[in-house]
Protein backbone atom coordinates (compact mmCIF):
# COMPACT_ATOMS: atom_id res chain seq x y z
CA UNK A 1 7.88 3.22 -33.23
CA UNK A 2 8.59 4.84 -29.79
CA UNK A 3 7.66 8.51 -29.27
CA UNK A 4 10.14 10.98 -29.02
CA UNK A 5 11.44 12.33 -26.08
CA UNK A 6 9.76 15.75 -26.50
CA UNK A 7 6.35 13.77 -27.09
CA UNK A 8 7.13 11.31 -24.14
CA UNK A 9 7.79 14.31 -21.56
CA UNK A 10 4.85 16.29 -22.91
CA UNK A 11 2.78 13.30 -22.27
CA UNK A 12 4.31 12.39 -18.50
CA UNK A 13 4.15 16.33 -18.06
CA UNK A 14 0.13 16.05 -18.94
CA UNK A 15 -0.49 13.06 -16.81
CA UNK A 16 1.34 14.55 -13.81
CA UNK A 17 -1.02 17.39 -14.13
CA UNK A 18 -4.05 16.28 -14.82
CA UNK A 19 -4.03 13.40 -11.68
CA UNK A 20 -1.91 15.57 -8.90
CA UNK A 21 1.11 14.54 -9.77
CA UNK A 22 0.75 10.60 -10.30
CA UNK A 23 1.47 8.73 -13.18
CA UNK A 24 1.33 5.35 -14.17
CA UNK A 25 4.67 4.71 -15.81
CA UNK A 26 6.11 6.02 -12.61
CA UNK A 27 3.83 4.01 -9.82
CA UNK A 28 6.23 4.62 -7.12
CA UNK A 29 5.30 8.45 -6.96
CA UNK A 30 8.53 9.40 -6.95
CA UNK A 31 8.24 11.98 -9.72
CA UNK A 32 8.85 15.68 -9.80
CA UNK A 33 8.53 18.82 -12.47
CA UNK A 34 11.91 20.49 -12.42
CA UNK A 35 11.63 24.16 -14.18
CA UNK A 36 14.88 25.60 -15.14
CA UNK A 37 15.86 27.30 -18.11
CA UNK A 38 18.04 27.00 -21.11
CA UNK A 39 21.98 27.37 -20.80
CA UNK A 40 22.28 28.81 -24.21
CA UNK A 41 18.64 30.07 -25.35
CA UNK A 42 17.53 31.18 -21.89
CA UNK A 43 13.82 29.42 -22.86
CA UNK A 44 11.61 28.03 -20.30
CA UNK A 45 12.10 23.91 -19.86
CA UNK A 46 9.99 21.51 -17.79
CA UNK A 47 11.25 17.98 -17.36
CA UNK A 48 9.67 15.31 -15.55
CA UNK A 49 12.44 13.40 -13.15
CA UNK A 50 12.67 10.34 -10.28
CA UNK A 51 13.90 11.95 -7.57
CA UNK A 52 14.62 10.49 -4.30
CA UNK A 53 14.33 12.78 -0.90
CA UNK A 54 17.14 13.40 1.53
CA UNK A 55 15.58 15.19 4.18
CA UNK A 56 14.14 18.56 3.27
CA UNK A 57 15.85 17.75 0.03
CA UNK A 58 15.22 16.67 -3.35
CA UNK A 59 17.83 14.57 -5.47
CA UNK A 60 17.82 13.93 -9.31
CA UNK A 61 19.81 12.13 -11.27
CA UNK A 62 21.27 13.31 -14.57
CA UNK A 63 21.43 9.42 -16.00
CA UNK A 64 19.96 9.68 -19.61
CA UNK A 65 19.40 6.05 -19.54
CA UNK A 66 23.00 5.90 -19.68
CA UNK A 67 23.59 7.62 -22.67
CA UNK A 68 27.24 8.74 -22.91
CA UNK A 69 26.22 12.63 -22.61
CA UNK A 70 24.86 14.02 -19.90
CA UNK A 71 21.54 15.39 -20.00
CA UNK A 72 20.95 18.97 -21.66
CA UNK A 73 18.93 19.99 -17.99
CA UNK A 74 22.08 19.08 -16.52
CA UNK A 75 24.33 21.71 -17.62
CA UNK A 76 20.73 24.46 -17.92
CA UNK A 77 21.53 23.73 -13.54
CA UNK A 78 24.75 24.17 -13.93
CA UNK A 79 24.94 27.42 -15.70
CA UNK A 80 21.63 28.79 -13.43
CA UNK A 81 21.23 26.98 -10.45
CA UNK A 82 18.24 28.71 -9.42
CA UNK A 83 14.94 26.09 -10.24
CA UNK A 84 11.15 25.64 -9.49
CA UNK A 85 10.34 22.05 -8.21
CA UNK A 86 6.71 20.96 -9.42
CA UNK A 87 5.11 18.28 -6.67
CA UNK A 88 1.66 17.06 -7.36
CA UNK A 89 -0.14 20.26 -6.71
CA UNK A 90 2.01 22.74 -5.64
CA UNK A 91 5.37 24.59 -6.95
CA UNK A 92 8.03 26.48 -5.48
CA UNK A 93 11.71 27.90 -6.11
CA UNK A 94 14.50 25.60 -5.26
CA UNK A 95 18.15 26.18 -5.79
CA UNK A 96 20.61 23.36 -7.47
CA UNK A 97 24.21 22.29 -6.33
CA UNK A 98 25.99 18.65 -7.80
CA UNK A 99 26.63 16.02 -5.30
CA UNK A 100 30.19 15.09 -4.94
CA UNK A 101 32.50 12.63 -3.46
CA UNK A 102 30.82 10.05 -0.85
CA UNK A 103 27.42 12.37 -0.82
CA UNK A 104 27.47 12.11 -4.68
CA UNK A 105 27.90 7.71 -4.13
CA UNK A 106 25.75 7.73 -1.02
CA UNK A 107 22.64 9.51 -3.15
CA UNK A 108 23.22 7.24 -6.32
CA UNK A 109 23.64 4.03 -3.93
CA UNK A 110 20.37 5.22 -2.42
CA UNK A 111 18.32 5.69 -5.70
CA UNK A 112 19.91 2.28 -7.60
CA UNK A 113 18.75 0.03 -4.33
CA UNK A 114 15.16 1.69 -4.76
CA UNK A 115 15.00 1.63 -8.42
CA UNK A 116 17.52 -1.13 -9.87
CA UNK A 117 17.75 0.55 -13.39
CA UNK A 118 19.67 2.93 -11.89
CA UNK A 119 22.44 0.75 -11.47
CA UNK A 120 22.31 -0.43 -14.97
CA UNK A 121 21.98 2.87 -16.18
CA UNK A 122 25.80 3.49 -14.60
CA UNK A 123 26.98 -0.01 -16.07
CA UNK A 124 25.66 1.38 -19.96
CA UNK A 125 27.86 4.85 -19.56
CA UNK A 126 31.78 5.25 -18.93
CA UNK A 127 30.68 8.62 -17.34
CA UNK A 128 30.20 9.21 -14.00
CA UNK A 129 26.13 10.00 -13.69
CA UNK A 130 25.74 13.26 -11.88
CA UNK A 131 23.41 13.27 -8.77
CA UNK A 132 21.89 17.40 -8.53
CA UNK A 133 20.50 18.11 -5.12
CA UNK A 134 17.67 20.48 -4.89
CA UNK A 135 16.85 22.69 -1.89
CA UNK A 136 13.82 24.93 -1.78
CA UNK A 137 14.98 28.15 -1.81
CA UNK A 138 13.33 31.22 0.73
């Protein structure tokens, strides 16, 4: 039986931790903590995402293994923009826009040549996966 999503990120979350942000089901390092809080409840949420840098920046990609709904953290960023970014060691405040048009297809193009699932992840879904950009805020 797989674990549940809950379990899975507490698990990723611990590993990230505990070995300065690596982790073995994610050898490419490419893996951040993104803080933000609930739309509705206002509550404290951690999830661990790929990311992929552009420059000073840091984009994530709302794909739910291209479930037909995006991803609750999704609309937590775009209700409050305003984020923490975990990166191995050290964390800092980051603000949150969406990626549109060619910057939006240029960032996904980016991330599905790296990381090929991210391309199938599109082909599963009739939606169009958000791309959130993340730039560290102060």
């Amino acid at each position: 039986m797989a674990a549940a999503p809950r379990d899975f990120n507490a698990e990723i979350i611990e590993e990230f931790r505990s070995n300065h942000g690596n982790v073995s089901a994610f050898p490419s390092g490419a893996l951040l903590l993104l803080h933000h809080h609930g739309a509705k409840t206002g509550e404290a949420r951690v999830n661990p995402l790929v990311y992929l840098r552009d420059g000073e920046r840091y984009a994530v990609f709302a794909t739910k293994g291209g479930a037909p709904e995006h991803p609750a953290w999704y609309h937590n960023l775009r209700a409050d923009p305003r984020v923490e970014i975990e990166l191995a060691d050290r964390t800092f405040p980051a603000l949150a826009a969406e990626a549109l048009g060619d910057e939006r297809d240029r960032l996904f193009d980016a991330q599905a040549r790296r990381m090929p699932q991210f391309g199938e992840y599109q082909r599963r879904t009739d939606r169009k996966i958000p791309v959130m950009v993340l730039t560290a805020a102060g």
